[in-house]
PDB file of N, CA and C in Angstrom:
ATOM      1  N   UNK A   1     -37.650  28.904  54.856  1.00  0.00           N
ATOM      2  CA  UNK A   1     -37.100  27.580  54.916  1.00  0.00           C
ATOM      3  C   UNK A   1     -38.129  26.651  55.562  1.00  0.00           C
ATOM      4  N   UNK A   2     -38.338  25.371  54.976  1.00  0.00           N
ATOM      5  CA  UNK A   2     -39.062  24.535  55.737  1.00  0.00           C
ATOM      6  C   UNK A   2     -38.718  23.372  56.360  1.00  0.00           C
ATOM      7  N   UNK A   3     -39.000  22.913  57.661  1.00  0.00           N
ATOM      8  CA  UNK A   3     -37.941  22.199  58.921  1.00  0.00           C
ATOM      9  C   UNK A   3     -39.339  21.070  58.804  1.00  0.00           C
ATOM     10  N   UNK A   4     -38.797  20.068  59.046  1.00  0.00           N
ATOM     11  CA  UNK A   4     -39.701  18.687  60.066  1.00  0.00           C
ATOM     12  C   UNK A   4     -39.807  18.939  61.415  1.00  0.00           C
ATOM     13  N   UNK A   5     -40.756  18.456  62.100  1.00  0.00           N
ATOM     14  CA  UNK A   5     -41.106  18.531  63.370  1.00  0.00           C
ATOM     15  C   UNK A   5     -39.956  17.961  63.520  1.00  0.00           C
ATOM     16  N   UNK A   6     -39.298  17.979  65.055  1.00  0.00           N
ATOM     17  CA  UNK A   6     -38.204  17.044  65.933  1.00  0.00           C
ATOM     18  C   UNK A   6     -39.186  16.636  66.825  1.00  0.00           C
ATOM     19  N   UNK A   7     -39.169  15.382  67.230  1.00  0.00           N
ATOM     20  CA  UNK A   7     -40.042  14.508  68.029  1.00  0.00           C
ATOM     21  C   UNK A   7     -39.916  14.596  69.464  1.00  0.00           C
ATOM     22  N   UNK A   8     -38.257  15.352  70.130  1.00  0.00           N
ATOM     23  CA  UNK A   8     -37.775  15.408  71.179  1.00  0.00           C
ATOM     24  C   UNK A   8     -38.937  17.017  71.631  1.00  0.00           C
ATOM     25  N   UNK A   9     -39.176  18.136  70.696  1.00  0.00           N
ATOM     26  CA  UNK A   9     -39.308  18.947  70.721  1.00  0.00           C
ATOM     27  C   UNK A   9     -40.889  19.312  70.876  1.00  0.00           C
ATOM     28  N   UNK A  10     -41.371  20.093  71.986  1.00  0.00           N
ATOM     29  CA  UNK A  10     -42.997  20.248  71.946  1.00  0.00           C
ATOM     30  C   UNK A  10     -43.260  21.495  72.032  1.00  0.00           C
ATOM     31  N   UNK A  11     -44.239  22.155  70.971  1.00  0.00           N
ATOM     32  CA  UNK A  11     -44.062  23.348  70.789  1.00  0.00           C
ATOM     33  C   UNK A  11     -45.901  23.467  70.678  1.00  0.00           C
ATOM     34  N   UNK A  12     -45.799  24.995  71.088  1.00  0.00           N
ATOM     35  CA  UNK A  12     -47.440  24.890  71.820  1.00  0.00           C
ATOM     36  C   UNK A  12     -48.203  25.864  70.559  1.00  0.00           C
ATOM     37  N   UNK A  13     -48.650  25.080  69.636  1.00  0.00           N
ATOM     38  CA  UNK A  13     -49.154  25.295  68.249  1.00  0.00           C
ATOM     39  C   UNK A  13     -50.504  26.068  68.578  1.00  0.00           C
ATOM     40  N   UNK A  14     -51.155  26.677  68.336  1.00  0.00           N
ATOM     41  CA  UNK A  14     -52.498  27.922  67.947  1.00  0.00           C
ATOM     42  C   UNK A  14     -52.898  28.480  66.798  1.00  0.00           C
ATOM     43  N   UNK A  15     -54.063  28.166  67.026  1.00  0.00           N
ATOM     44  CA  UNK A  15     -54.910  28.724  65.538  1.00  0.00           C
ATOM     45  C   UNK A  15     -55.645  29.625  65.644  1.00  0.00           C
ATOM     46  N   UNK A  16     -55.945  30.389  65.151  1.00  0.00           N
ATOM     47  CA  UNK A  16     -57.522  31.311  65.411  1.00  0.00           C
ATOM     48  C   UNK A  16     -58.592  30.812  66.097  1.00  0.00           C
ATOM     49  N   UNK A  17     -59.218  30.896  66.617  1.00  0.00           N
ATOM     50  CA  UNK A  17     -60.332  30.905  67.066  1.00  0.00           C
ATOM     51  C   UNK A  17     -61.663  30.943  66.271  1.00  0.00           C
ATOM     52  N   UNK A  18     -61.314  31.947  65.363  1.00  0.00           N
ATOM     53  CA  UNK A  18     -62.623  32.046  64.242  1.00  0.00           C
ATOM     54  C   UNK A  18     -62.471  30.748  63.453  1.00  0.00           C
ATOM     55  N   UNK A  19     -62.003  29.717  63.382  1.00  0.00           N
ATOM     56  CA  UNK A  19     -61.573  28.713  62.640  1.00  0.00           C
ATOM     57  C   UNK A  19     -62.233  27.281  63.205  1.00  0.00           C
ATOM     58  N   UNK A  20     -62.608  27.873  64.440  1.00  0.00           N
ATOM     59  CA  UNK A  20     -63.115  26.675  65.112  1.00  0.00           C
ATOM     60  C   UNK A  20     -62.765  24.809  64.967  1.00  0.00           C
ATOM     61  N   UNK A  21     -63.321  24.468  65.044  1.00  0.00           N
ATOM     62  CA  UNK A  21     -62.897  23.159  65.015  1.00  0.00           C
ATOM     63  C   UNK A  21     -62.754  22.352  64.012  1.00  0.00           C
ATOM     64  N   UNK A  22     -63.036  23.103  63.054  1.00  0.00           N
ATOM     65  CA  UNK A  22     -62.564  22.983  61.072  1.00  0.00           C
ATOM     66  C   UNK A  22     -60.399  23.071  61.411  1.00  0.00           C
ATOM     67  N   UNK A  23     -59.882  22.743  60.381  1.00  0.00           N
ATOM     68  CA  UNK A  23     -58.762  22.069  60.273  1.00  0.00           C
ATOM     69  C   UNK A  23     -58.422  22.943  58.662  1.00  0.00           C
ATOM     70  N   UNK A  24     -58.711  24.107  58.479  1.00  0.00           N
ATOM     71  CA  UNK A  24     -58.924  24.868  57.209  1.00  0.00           C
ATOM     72  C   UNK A  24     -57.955  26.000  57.458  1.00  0.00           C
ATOM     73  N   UNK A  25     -57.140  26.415  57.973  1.00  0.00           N
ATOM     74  CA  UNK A  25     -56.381  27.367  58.757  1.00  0.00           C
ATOM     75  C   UNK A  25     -54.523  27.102  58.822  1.00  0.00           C
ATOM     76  N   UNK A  26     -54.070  27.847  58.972  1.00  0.00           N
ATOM     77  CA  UNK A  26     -52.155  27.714  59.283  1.00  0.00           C
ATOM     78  C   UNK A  26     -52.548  27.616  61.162  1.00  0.00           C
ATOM     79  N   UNK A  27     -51.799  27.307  61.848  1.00  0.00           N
ATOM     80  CA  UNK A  27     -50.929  27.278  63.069  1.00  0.00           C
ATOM     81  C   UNK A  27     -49.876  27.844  63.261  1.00  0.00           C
ATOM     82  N   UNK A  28     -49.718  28.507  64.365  1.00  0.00           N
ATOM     83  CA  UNK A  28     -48.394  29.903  64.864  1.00  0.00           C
ATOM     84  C   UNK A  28     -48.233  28.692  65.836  1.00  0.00           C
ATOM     85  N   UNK A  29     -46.479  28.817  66.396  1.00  0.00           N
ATOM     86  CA  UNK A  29     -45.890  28.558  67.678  1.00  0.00           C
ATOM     87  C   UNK A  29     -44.822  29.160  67.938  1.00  0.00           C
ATOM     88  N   UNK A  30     -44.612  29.390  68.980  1.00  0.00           N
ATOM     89  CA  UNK A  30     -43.011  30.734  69.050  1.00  0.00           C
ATOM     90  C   UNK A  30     -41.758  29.531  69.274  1.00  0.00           C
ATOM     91  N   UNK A  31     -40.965  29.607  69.207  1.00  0.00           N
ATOM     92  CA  UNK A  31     -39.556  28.814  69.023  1.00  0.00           C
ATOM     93  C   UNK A  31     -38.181  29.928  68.896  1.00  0.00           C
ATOM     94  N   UNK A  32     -37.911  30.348  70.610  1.00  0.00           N
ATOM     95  CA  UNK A  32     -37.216  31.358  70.390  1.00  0.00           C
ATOM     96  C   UNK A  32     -37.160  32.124  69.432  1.00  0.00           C
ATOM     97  N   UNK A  33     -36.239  32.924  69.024  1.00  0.00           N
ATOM     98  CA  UNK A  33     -36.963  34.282  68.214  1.00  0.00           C
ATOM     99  C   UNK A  33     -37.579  34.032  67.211  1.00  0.00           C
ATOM    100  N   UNK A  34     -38.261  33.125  66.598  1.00  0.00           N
ATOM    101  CA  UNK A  34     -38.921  32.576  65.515  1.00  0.00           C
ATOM    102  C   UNK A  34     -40.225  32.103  65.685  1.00  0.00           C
ATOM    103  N   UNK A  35     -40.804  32.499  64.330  1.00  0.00           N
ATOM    104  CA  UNK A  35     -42.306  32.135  64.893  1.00  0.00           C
ATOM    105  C   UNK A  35     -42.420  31.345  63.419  1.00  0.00           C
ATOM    106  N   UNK A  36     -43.148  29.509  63.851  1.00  0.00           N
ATOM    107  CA  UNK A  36     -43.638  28.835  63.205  1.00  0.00           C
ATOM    108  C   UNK A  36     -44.912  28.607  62.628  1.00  0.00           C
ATOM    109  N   UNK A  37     -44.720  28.431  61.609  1.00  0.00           N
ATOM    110  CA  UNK A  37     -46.057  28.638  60.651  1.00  0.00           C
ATOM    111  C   UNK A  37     -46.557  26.976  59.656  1.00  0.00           C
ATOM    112  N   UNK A  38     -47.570  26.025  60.298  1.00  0.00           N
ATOM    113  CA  UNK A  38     -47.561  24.762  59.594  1.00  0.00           C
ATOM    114  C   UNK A  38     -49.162  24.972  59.306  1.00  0.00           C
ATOM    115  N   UNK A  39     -49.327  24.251  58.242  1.00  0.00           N
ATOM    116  CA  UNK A  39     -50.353  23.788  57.690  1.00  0.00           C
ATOM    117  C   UNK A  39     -51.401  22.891  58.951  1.00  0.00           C
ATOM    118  N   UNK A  40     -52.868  23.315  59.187  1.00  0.00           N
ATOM    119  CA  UNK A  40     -53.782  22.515  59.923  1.00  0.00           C
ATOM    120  C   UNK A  40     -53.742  21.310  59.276  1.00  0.00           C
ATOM    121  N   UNK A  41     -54.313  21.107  58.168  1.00  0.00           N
ATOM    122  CA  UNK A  41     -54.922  20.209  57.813  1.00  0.00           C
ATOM    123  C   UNK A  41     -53.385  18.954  57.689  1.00  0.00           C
ATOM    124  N   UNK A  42     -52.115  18.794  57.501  1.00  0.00           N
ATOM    125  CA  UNK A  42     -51.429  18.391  57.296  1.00  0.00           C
ATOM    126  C   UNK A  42     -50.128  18.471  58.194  1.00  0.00           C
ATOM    127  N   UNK A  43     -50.332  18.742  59.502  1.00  0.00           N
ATOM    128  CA  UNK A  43     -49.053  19.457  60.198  1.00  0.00           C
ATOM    129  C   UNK A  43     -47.844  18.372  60.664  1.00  0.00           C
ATOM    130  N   UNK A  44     -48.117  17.648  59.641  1.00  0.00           N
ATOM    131  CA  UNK A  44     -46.634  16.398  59.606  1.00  0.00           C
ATOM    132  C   UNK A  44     -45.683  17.168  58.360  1.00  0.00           C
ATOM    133  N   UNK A  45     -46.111  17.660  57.781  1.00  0.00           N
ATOM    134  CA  UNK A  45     -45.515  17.899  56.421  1.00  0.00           C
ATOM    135  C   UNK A  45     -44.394  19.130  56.877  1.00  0.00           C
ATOM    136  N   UNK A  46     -44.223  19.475  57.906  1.00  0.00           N
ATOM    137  CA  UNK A  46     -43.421  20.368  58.129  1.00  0.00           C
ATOM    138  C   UNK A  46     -44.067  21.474  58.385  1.00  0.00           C
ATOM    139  N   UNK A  47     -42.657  22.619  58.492  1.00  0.00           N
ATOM    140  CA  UNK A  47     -43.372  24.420  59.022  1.00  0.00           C
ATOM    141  C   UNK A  47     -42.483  24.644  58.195  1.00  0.00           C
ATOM    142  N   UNK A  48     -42.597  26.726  58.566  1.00  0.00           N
ATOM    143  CA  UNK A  48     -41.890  27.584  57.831  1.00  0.00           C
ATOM    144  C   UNK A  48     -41.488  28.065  59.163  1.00  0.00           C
ATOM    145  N   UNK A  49     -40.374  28.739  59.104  1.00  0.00           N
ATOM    146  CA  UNK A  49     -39.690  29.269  60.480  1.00  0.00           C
ATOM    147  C   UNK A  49     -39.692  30.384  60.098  1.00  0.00           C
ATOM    148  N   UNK A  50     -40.505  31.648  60.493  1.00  0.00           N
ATOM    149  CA  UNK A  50     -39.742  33.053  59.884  1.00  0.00           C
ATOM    150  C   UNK A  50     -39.784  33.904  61.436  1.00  0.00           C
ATOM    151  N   UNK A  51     -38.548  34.704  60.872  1.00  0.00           N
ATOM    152  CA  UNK A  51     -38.126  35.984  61.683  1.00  0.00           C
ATOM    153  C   UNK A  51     -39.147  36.850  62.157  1.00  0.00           C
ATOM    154  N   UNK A  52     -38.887  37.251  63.529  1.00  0.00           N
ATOM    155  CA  UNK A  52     -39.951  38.201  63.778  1.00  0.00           C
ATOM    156  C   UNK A  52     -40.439  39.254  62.601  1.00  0.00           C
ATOM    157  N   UNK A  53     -39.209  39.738  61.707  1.00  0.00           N
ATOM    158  CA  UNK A  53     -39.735  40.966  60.919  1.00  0.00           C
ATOM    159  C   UNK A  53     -40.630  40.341  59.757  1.00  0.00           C
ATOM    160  N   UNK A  54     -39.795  38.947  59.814  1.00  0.00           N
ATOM    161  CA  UNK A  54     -40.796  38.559  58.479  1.00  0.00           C
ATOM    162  C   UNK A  54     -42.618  38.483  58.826  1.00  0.00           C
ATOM    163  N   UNK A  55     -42.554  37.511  59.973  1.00  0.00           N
ATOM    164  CA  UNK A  55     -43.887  37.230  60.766  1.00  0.00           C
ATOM    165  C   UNK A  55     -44.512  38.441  60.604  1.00  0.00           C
ATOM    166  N   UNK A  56     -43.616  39.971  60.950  1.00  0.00           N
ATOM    167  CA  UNK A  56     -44.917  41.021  61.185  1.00  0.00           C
ATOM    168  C   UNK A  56     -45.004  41.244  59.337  1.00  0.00           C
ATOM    169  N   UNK A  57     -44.217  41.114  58.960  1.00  0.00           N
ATOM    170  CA  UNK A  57     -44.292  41.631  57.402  1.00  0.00           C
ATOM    171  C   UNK A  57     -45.557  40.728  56.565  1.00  0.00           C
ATOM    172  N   UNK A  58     -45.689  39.206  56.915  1.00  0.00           N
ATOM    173  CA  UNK A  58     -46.572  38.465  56.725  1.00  0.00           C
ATOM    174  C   UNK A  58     -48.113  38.972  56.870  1.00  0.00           C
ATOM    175  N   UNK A  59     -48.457  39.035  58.767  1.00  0.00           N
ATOM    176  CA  UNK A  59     -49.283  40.030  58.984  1.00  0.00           C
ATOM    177  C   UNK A  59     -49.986  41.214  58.687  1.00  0.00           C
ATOM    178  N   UNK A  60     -48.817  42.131  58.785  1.00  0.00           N
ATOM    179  CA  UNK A  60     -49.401  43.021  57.632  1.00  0.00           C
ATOM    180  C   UNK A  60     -49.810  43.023  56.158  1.00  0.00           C
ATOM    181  N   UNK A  61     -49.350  42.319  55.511  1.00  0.00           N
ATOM    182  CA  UNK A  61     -49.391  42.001  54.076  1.00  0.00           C
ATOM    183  C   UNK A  61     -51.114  41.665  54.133  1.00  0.00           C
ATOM    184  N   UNK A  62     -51.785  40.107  55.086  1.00  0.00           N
ATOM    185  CA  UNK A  62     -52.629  39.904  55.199  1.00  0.00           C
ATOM    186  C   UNK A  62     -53.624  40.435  55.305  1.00  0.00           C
ATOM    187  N   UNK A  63     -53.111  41.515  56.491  1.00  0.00           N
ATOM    188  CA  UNK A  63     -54.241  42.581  57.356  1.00  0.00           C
ATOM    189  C   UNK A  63     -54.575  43.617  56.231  1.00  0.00           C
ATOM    190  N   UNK A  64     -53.895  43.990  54.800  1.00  0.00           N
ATOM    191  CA  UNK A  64     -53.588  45.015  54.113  1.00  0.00           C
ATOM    192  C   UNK A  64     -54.494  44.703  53.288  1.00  0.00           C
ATOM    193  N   UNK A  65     -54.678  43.177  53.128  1.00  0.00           N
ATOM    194  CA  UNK A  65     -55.968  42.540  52.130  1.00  0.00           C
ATOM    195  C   UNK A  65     -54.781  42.263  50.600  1.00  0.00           C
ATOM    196  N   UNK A  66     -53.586  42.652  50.836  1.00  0.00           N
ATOM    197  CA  UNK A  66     -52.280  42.556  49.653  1.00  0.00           C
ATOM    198  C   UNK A  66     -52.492  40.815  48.749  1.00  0.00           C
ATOM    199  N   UNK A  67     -53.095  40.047  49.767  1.00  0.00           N
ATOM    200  CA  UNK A  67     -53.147  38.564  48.946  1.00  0.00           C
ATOM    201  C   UNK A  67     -54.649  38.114  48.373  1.00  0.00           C
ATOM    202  N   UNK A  68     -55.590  39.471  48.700  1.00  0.00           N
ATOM    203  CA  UNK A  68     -56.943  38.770  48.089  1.00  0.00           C
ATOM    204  C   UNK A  68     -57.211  38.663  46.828  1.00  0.00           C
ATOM    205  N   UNK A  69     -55.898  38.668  45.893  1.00  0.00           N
ATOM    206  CA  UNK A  69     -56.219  38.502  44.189  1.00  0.00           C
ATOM    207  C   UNK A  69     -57.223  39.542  43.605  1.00  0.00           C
ATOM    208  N   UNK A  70     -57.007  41.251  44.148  1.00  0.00           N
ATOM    209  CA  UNK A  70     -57.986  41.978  43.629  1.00  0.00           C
ATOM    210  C   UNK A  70     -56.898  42.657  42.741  1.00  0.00           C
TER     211      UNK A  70
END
């Protein structure tokens, strides 16, 4: 599902590190049991809110190399 920022609400957004100061990357923030996922380059446009299982299911998928179109 994808939510708008709430303006009342400040949530402490992180990127990789290997990403450096390029704007080419997603952003994590925790939001009680949910972990948010927004676009760098655009992070007005909203997030994705997923469940811890999803978040690790995401992760792994990544870490697995499952999305490199081989």
């Amino acid at each position: 599902m994808v939510y708008r920022s709430t303006p009342r609400v400040v949530l402490n957004w992180r990127k990789s590190s290997v990403s450096g100061d390029e704007n080419a990357c997603v952003e994590v923030a925790a939001s009680g049991p949910s972990v948010l996922v927004r676009d760098s380059r655009n992070p007005s446009a909203g997030f994705l809110a997923l469940a811890p299982a999803q978040w690790q299911a995401l992760l792994n998928t990544i870490q697995n190399g499952d999305l490199d179109g081989r």
